[in-house]
Protein backbone atom coordinates (compact mmCIF):
# COMPACT_ATOMS: atom_id res chain seq x y z
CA UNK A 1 4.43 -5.83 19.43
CA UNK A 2 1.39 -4.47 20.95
CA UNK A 3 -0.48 -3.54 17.46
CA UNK A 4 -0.96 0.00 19.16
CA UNK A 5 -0.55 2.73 16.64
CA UNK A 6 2.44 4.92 16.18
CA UNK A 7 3.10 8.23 14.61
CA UNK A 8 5.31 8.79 11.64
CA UNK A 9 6.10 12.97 13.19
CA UNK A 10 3.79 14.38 10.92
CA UNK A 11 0.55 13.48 12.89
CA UNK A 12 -0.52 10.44 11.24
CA UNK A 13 -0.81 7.47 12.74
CA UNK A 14 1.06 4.38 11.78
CA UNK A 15 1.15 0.72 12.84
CA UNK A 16 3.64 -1.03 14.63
CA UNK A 17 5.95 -3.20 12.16
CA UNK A 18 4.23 -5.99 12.49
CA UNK A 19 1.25 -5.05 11.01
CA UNK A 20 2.28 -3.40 7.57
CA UNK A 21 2.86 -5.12 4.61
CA UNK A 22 6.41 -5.18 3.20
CA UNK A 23 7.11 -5.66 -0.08
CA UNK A 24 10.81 -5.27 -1.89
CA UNK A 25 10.91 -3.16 -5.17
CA UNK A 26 13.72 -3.05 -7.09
CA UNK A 27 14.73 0.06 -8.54
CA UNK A 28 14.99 -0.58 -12.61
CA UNK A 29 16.85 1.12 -15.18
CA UNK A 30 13.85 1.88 -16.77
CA UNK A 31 12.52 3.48 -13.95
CA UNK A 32 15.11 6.60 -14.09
CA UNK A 33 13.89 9.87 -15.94
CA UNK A 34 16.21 12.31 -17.35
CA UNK A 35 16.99 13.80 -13.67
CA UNK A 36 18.76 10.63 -12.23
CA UNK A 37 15.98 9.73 -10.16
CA UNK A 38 12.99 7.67 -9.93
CA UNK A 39 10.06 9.20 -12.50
CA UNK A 40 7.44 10.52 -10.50
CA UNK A 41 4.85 8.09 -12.60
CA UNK A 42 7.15 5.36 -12.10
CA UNK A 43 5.96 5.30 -8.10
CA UNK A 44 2.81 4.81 -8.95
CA UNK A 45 4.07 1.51 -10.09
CA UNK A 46 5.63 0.65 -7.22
CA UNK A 47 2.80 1.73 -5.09
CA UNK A 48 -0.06 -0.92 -7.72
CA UNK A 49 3.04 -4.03 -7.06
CA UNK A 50 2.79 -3.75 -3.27
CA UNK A 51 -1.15 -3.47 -3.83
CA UNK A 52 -1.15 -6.77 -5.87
CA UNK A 53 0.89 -8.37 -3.38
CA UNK A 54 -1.12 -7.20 -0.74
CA UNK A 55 -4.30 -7.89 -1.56
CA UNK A 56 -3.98 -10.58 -4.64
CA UNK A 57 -0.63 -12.52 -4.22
CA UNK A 58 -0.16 -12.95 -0.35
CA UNK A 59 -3.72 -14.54 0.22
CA UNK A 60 -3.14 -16.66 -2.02
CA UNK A 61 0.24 -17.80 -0.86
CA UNK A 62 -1.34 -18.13 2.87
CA UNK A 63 -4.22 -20.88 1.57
CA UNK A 64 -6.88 -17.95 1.14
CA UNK A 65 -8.19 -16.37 -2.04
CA UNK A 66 -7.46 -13.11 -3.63
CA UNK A 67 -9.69 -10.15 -3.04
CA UNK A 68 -11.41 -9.62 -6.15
CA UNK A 69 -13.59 -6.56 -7.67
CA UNK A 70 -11.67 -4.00 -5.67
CA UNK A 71 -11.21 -0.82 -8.13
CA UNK A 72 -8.78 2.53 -6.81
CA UNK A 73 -11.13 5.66 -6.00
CA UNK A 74 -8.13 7.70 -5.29
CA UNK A 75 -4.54 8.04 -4.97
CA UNK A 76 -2.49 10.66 -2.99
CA UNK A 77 1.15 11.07 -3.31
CA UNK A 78 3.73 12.91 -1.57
CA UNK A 79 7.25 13.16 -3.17
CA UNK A 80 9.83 13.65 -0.28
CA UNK A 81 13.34 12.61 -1.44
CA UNK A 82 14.45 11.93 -5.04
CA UNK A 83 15.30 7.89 -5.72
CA UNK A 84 17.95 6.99 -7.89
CA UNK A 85 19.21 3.57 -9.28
CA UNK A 86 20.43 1.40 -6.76
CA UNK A 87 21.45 -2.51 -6.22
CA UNK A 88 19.31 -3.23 -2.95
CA UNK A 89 15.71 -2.81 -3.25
CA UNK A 90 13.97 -0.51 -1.48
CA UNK A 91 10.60 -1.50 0.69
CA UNK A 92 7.26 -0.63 0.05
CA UNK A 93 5.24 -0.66 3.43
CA UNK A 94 1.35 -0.59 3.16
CA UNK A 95 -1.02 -0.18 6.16
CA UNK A 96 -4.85 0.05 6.22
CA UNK A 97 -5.81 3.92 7.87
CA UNK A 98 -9.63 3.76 7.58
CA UNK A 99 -12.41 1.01 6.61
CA UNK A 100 -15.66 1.53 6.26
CA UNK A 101 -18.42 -0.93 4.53
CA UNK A 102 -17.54 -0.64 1.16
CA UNK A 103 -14.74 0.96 0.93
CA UNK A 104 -11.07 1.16 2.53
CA UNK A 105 -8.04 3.58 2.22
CA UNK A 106 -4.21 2.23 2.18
CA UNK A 107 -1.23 4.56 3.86
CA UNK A 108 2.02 3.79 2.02
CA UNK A 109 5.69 4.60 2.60
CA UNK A 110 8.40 4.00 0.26
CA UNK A 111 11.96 3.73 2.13
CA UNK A 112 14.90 2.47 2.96
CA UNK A 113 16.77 1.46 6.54
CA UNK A 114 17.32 5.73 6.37
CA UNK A 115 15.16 7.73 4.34
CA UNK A 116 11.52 7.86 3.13
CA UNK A 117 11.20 8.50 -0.25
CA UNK A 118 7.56 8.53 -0.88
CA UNK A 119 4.43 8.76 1.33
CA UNK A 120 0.96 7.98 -0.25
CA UNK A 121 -2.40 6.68 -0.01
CA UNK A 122 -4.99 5.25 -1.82
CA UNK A 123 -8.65 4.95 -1.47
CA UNK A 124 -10.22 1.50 -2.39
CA UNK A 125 -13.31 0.62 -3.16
CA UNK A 126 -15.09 -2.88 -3.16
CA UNK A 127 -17.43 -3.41 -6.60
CA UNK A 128 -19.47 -5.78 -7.97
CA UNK A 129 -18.45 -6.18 -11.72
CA UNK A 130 -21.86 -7.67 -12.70
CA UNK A 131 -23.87 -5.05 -11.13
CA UNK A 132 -21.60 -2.16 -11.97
CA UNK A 133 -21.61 -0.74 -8.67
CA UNK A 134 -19.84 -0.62 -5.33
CA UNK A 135 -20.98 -3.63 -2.98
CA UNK A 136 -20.39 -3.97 0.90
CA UNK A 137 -16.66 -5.72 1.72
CA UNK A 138 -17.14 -9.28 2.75
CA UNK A 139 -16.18 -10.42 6.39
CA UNK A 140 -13.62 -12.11 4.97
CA UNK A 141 -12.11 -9.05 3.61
CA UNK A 142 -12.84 -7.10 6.68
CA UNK A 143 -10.95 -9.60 8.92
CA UNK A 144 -8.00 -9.41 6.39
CA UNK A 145 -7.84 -5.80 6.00
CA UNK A 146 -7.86 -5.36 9.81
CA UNK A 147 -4.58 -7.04 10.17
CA UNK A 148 -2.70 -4.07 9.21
CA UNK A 149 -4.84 -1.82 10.55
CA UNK A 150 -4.09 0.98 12.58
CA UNK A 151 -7.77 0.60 13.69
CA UNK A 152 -9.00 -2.41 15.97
């Protein structure tokens, strides 16, 4: 694909496929509230797995390190279809939307093949734990964060 970005209808832009990351959540028991569905909280989990994978796990697993001293700023979350238990999993797609020196913010969509069930974002910022501070992001990081970026 060209890596040019898309929009998702409400404005936003989005990138191609092949520049999110996917990662499969299933739906647990324990995840269902009262109402049958997925507890609004529960997303938030969801949302922190695909974030470990992300930017922890999948370095790893590709011969690089994990991105350490990152700490949330933020979180947005928009609730657009209720989620109820299920057998297949359902995929949580993250996508860088802005960088800037020390900081970054992640789009997320929670979905299936058909529906979206949750759109959110989260802003990110780099720290150094020693100096209790924020610190600049490392080339490194830059370079990985631009891959699914819907800025070149």
């Amino acid at each position: 694909m060209s890596g040019q970005p898309l929009s998702d209808g409400a404005g936003r832009a989005v990138p191609p496929a092949d520049r999110r990351h996917v990662f499969h959540r299933q739906v647990r028991f324990a995840d269902i509230d009262s109402l049958g569905h997925v507890n609004n909280v529960r997303f938030f989990d969801y949302l922190e797995d695909a974030r470990l994978g992300m930017l922890f796990v999948d370095p790893v697993r590709e011969g690089g390190r994990s991105h350490q001293g990152l700490v949330v700023a933020r979180h947005e979350i928009d609730y657009r279809r209720p989620l109820t238990f299920r057998p297949d999993p359902v995929r949580v797609e993250t996508w860088v939307t802005e960088i800037r020196p020390s900081r970054f913010t992640l789009a997320y969509e929670i979905k299936d093949d058909e529906e979206v069930f949750v759109r959110a974002r989260s802003v990110m910022v780099a720290y150094d734990v020693a100096g209790a501070r924020p610190r600049r992001l490392t080339e490194d990081e830059l370079a990985y964060l631009k891959r699914f970026s819907v800025e070149d």
